[in-house]
N, C-alpha and C. Protein backbone atom coordinates (compact mmCIF):
# COMPACT_ATOMS: atom_id res chain seq x y z
N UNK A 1 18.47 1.67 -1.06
CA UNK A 1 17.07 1.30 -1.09
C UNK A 1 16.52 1.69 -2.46
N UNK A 2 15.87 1.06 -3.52
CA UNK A 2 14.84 1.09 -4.47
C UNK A 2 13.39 2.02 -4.20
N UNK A 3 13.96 3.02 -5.06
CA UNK A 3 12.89 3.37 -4.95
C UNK A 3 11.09 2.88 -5.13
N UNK A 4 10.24 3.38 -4.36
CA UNK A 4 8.94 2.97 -4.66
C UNK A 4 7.88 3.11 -5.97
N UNK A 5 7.63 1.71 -6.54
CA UNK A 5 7.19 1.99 -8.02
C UNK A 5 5.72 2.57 -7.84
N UNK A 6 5.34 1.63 -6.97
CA UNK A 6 3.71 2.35 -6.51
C UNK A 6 3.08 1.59 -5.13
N UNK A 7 3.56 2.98 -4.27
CA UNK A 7 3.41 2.90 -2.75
C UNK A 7 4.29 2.96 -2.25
N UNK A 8 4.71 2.48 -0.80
CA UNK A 8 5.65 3.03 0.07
C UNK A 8 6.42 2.24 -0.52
N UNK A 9 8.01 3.09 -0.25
CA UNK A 9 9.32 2.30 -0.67
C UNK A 9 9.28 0.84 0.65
N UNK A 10 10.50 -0.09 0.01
CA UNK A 10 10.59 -1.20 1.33
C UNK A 10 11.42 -0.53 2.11
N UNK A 11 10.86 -1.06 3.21
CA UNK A 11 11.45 -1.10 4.97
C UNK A 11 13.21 -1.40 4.79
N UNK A 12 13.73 -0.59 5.33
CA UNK A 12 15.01 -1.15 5.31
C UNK A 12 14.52 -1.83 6.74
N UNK A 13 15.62 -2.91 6.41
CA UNK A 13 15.66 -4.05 7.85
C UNK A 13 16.96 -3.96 8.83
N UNK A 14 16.78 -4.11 10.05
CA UNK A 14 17.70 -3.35 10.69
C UNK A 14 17.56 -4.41 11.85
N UNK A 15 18.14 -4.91 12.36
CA UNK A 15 17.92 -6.04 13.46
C UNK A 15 18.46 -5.23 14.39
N UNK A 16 17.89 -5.60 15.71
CA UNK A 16 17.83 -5.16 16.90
C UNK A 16 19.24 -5.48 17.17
N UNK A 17 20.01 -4.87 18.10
CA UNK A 17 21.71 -4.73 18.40
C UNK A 17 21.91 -6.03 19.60
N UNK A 18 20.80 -6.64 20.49
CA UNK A 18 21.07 -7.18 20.60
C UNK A 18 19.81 -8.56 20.38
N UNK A 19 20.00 -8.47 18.97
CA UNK A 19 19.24 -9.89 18.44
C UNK A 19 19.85 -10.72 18.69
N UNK A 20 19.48 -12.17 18.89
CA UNK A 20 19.80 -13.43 19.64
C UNK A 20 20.65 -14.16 18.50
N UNK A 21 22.30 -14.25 19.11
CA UNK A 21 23.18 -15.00 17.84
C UNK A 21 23.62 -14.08 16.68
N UNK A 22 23.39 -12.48 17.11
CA UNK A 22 24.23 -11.46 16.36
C UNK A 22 25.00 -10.99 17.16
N UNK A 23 26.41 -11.00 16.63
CA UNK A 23 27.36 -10.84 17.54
C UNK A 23 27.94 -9.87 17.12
N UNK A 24 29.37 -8.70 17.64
CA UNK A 24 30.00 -7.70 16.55
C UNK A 24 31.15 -7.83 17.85
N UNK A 25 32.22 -8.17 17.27
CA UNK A 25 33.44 -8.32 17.79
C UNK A 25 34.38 -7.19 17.67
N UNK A 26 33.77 -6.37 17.09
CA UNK A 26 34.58 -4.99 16.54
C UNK A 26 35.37 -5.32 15.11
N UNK A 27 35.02 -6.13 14.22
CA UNK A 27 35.53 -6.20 13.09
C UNK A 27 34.59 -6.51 12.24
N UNK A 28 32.81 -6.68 12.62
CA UNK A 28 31.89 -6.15 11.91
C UNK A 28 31.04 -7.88 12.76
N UNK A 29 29.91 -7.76 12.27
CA UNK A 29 28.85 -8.94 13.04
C UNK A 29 29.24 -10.20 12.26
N UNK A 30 28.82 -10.83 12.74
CA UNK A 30 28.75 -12.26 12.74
C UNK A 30 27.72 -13.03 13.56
N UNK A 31 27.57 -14.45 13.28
CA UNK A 31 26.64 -14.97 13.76
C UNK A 31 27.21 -16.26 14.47
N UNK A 32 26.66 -15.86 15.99
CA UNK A 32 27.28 -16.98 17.03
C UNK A 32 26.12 -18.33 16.96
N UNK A 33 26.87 -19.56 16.70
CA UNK A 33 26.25 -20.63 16.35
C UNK A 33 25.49 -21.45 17.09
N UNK A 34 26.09 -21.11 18.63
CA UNK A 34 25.62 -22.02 19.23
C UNK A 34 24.70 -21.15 19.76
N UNK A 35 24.10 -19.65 20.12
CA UNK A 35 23.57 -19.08 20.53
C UNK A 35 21.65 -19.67 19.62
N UNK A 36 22.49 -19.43 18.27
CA UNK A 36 21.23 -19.68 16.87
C UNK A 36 20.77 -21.26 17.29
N UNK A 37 21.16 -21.82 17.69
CA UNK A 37 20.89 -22.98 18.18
C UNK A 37 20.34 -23.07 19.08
N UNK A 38 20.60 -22.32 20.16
CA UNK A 38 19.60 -22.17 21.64
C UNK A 38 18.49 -21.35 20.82
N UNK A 39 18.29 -20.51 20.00
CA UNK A 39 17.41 -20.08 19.96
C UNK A 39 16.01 -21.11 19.02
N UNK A 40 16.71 -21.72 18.38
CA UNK A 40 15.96 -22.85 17.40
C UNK A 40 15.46 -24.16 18.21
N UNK A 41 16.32 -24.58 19.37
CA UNK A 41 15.76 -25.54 20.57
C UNK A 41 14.53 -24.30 21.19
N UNK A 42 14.87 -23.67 21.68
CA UNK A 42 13.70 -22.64 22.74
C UNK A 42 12.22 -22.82 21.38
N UNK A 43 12.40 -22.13 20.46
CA UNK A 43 11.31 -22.68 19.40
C UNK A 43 10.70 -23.88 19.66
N UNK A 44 11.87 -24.78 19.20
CA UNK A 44 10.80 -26.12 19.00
C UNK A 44 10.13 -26.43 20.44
N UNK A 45 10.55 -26.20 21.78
CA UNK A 45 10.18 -26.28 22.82
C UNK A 45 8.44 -25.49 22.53
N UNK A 46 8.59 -24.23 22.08
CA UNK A 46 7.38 -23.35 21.71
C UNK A 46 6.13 -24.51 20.92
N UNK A 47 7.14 -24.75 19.84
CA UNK A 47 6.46 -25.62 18.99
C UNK A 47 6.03 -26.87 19.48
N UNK A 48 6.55 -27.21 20.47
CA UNK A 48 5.79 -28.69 21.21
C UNK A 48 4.40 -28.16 21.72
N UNK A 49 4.14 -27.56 22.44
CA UNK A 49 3.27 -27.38 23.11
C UNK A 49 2.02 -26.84 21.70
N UNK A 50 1.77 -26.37 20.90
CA UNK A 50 1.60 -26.46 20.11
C UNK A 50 0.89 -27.65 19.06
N UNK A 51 1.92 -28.64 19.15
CA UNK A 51 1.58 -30.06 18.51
C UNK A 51 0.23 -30.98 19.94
N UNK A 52 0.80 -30.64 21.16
CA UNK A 52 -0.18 -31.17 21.78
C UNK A 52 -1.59 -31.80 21.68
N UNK A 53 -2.28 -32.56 22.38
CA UNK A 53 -3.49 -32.62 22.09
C UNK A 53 -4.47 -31.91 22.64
N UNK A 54 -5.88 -32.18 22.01
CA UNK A 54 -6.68 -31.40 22.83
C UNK A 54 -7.47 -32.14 23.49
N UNK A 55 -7.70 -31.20 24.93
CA UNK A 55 -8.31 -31.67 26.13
C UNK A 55 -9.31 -31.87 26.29
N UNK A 56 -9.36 -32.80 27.26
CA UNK A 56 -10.90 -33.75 27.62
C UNK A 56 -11.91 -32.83 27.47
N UNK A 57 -12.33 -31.80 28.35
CA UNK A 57 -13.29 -30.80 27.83
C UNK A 57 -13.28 -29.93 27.31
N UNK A 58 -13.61 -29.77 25.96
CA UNK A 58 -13.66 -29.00 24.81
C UNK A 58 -14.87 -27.64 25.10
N UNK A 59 -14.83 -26.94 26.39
CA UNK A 59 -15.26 -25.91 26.89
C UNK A 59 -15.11 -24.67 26.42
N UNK A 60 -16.32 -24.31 25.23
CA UNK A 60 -15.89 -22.53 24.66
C UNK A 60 -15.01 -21.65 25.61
N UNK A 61 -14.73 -21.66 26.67
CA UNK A 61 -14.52 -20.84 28.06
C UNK A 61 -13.10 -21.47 28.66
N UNK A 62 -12.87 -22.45 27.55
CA UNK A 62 -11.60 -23.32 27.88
C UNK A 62 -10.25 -22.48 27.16
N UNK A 63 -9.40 -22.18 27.99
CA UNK A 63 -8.34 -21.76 27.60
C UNK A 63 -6.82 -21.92 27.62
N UNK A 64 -6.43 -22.22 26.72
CA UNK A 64 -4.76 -23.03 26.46
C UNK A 64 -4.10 -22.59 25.48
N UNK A 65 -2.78 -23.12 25.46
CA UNK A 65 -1.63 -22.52 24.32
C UNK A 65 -2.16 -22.26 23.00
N UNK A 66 -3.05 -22.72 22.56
CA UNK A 66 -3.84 -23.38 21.23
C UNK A 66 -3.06 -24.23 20.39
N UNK A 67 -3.16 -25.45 20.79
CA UNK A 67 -2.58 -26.56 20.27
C UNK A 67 -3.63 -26.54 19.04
N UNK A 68 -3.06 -27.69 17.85
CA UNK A 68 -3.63 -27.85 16.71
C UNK A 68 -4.98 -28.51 17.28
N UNK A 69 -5.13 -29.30 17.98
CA UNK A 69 -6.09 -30.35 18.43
C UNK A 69 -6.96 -28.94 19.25
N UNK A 70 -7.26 -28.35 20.02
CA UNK A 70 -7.91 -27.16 20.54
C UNK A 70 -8.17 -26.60 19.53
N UNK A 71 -7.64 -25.91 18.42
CA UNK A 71 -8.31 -25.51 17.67
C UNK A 71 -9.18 -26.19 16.74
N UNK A 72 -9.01 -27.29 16.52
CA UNK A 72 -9.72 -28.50 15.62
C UNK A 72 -11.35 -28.50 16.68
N UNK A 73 -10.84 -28.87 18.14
CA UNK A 73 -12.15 -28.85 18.90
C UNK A 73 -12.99 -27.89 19.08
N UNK A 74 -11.93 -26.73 19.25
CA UNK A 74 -12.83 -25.37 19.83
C UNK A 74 -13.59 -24.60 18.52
N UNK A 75 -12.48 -25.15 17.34
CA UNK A 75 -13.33 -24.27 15.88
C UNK A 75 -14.53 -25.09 15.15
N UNK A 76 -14.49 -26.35 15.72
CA UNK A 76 -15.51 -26.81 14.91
C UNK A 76 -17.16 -26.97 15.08
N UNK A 77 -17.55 -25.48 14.77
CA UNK A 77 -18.84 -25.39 15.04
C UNK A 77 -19.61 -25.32 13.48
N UNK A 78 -20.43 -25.79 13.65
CA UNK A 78 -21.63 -25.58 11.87
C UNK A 78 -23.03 -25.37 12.32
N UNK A 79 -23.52 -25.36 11.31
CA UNK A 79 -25.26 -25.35 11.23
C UNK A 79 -25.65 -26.22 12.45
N UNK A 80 -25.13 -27.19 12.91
CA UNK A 80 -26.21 -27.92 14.13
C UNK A 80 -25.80 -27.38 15.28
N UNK A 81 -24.93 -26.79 15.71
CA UNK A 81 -24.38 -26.38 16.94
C UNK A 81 -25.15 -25.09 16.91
N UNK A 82 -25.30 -24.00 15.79
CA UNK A 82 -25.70 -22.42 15.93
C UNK A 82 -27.48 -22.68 16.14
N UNK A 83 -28.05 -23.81 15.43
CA UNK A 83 -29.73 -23.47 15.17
C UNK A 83 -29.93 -24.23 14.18
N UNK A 84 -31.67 -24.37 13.77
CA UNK A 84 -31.85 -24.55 12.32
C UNK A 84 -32.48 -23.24 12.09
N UNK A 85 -32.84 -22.22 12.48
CA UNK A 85 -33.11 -21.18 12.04
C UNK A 85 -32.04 -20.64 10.73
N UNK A 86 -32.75 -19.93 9.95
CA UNK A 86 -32.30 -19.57 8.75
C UNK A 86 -30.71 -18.59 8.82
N UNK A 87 -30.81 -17.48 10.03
CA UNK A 87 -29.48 -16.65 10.32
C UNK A 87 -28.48 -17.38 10.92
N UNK A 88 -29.11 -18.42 12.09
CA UNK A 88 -27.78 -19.14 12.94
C UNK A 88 -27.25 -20.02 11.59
N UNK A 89 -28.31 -20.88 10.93
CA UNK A 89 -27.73 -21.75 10.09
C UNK A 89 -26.89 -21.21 9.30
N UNK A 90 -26.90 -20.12 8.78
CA UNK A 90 -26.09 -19.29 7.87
C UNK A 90 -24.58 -19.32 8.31
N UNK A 91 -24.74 -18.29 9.68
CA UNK A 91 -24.05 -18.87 10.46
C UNK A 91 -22.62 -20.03 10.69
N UNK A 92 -23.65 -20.50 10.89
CA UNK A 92 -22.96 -21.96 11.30
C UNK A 92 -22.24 -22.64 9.93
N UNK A 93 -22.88 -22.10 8.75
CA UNK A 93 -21.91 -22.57 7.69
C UNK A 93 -20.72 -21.54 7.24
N UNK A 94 -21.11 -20.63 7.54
CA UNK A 94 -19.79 -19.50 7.33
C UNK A 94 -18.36 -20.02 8.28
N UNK A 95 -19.27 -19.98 9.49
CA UNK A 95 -18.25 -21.05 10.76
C UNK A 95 -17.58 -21.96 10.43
N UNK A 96 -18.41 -22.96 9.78
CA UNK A 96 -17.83 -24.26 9.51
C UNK A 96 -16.44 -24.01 8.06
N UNK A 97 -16.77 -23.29 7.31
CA UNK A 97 -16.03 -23.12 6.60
C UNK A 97 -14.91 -22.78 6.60
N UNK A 98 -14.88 -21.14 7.29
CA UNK A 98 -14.04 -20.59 8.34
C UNK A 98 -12.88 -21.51 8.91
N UNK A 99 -13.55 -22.30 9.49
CA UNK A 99 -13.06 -23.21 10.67
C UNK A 99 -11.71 -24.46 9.69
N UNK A 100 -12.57 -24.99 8.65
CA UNK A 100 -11.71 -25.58 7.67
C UNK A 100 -10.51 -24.59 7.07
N UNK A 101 -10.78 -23.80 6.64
CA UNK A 101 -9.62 -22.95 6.20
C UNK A 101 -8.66 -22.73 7.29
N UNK A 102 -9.29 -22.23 8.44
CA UNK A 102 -8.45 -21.88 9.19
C UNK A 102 -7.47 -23.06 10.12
N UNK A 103 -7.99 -23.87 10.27
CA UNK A 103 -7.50 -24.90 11.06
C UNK A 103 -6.41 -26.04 10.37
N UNK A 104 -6.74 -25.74 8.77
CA UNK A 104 -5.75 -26.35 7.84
C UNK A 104 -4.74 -25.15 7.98
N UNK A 105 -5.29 -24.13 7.98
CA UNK A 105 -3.67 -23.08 7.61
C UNK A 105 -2.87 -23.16 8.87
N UNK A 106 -3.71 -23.03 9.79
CA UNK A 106 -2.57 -23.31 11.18
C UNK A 106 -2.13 -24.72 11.34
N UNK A 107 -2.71 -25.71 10.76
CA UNK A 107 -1.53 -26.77 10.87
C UNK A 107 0.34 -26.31 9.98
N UNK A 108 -0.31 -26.04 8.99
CA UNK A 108 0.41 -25.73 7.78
C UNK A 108 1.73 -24.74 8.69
N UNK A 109 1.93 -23.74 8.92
CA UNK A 109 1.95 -22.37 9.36
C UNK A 109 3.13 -23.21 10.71
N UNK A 110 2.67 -24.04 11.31
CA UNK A 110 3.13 -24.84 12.44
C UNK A 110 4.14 -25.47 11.44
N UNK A 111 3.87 -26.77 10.71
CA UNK A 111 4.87 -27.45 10.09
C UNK A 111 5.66 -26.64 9.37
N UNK A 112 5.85 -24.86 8.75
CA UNK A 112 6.28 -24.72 7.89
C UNK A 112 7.61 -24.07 8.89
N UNK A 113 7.64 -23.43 10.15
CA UNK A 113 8.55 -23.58 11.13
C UNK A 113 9.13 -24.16 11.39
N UNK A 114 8.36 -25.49 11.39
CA UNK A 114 9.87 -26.91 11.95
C UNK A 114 10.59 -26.45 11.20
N UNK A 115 9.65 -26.86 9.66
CA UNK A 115 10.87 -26.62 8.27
C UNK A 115 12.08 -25.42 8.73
N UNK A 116 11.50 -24.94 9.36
CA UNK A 116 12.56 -23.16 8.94
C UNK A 116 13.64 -23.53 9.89
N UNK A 117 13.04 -23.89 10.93
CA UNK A 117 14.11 -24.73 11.63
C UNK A 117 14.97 -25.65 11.71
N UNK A 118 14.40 -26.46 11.07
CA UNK A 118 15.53 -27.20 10.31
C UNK A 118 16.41 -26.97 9.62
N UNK A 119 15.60 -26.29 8.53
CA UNK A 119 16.80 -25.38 7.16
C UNK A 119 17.99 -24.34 7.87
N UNK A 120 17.87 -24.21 9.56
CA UNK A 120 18.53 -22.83 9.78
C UNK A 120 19.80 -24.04 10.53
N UNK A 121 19.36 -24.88 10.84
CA UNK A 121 20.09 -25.76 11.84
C UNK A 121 21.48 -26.82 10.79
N UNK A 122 20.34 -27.01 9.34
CA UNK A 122 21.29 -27.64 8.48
C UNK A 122 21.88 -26.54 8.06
N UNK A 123 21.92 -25.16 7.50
CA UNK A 123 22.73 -24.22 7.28
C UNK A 123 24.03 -23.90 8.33
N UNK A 124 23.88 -23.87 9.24
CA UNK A 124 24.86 -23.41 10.41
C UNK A 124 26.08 -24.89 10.22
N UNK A 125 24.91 -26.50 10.22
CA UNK A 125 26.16 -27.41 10.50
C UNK A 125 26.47 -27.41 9.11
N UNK A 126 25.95 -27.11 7.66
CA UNK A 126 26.71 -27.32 6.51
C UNK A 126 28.21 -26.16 6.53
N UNK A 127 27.75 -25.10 7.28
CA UNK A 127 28.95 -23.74 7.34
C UNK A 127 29.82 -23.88 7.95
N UNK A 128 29.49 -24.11 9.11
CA UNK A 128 30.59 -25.13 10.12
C UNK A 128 31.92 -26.62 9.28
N UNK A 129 31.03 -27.19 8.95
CA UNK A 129 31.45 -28.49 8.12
C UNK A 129 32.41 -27.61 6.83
N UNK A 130 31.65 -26.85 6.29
CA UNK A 130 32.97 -26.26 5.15
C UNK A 130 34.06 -25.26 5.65
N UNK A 131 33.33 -24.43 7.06
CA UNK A 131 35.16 -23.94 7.26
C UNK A 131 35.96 -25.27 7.65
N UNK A 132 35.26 -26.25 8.66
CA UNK A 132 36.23 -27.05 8.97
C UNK A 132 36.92 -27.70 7.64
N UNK A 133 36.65 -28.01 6.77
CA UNK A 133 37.33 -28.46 5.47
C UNK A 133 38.06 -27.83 5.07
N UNK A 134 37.87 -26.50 4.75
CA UNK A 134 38.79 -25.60 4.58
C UNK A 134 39.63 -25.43 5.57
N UNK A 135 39.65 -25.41 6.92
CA UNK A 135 41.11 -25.05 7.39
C UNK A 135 41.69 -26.47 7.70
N UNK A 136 41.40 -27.26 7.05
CA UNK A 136 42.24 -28.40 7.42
C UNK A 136 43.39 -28.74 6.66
């Protein structure tokens, strides 16, 4: 570990013994493929529900997975929803703003998972594909 230039040194990382698709056969770990694969399907399963839409009544008091579409409905409050008074309106534009930032980053944040998922799924079949080349 490197020491700390200014603040805490880094975390050594230490994965849990039985993390999903770490395997140790007694000749040191490895990574079981098809396990990393159930675990990247169970995700995108996560991730569907997620992509969903949002529901007929868009009820503050309404509660669900928080699909992108729920949060698009449930965050988008501004100045006409809080008041025209001078504090709600304030308000309501801090909200509205809020609401843009935030509702773009959680799309983002969502798509950048598929990605990871993908990249983990083409890694495993590119590794696969070169031992098989190699022991052929």
């Amino acid at each position: 570990m490197r020491p700390a230039e200014n603040g805490s040194p880094v975390p050594e990382l230490e994965l849990a013994k039985d993390f999903p698709g770490l395997e140790d056969d007694g000749r040191g770990p490895y990574i079981d493929h098809s396990e990393v694969r159930a675990v990247v399907s169970r995700l995108r399963e996560q991730l569907g529900s997620l992509y969903g839409n949002q529901p007929a009544n868009m009820s503050a008091t309404w509660s669900g997975p928080g699909t992108v579409g729920e949060v698009a409905g449930l965050g988008n409050v501004g100045p006409g929803e809080t008041g025209p008074w001078e504090v709600a309106s304030s308000f309501g534009y801090n909200t509205a703003r809020a609401y843009e930032v935030f509702g773009d980053s959680y799309t983002k944040l969502i798509d950048y998972v598929e990605k990871w998922a993908e990249a983990v799924e083409r890694a495993v079949a590119n590794y696969e594909k070169g031992h098989a080349d190699s022991s052929a």
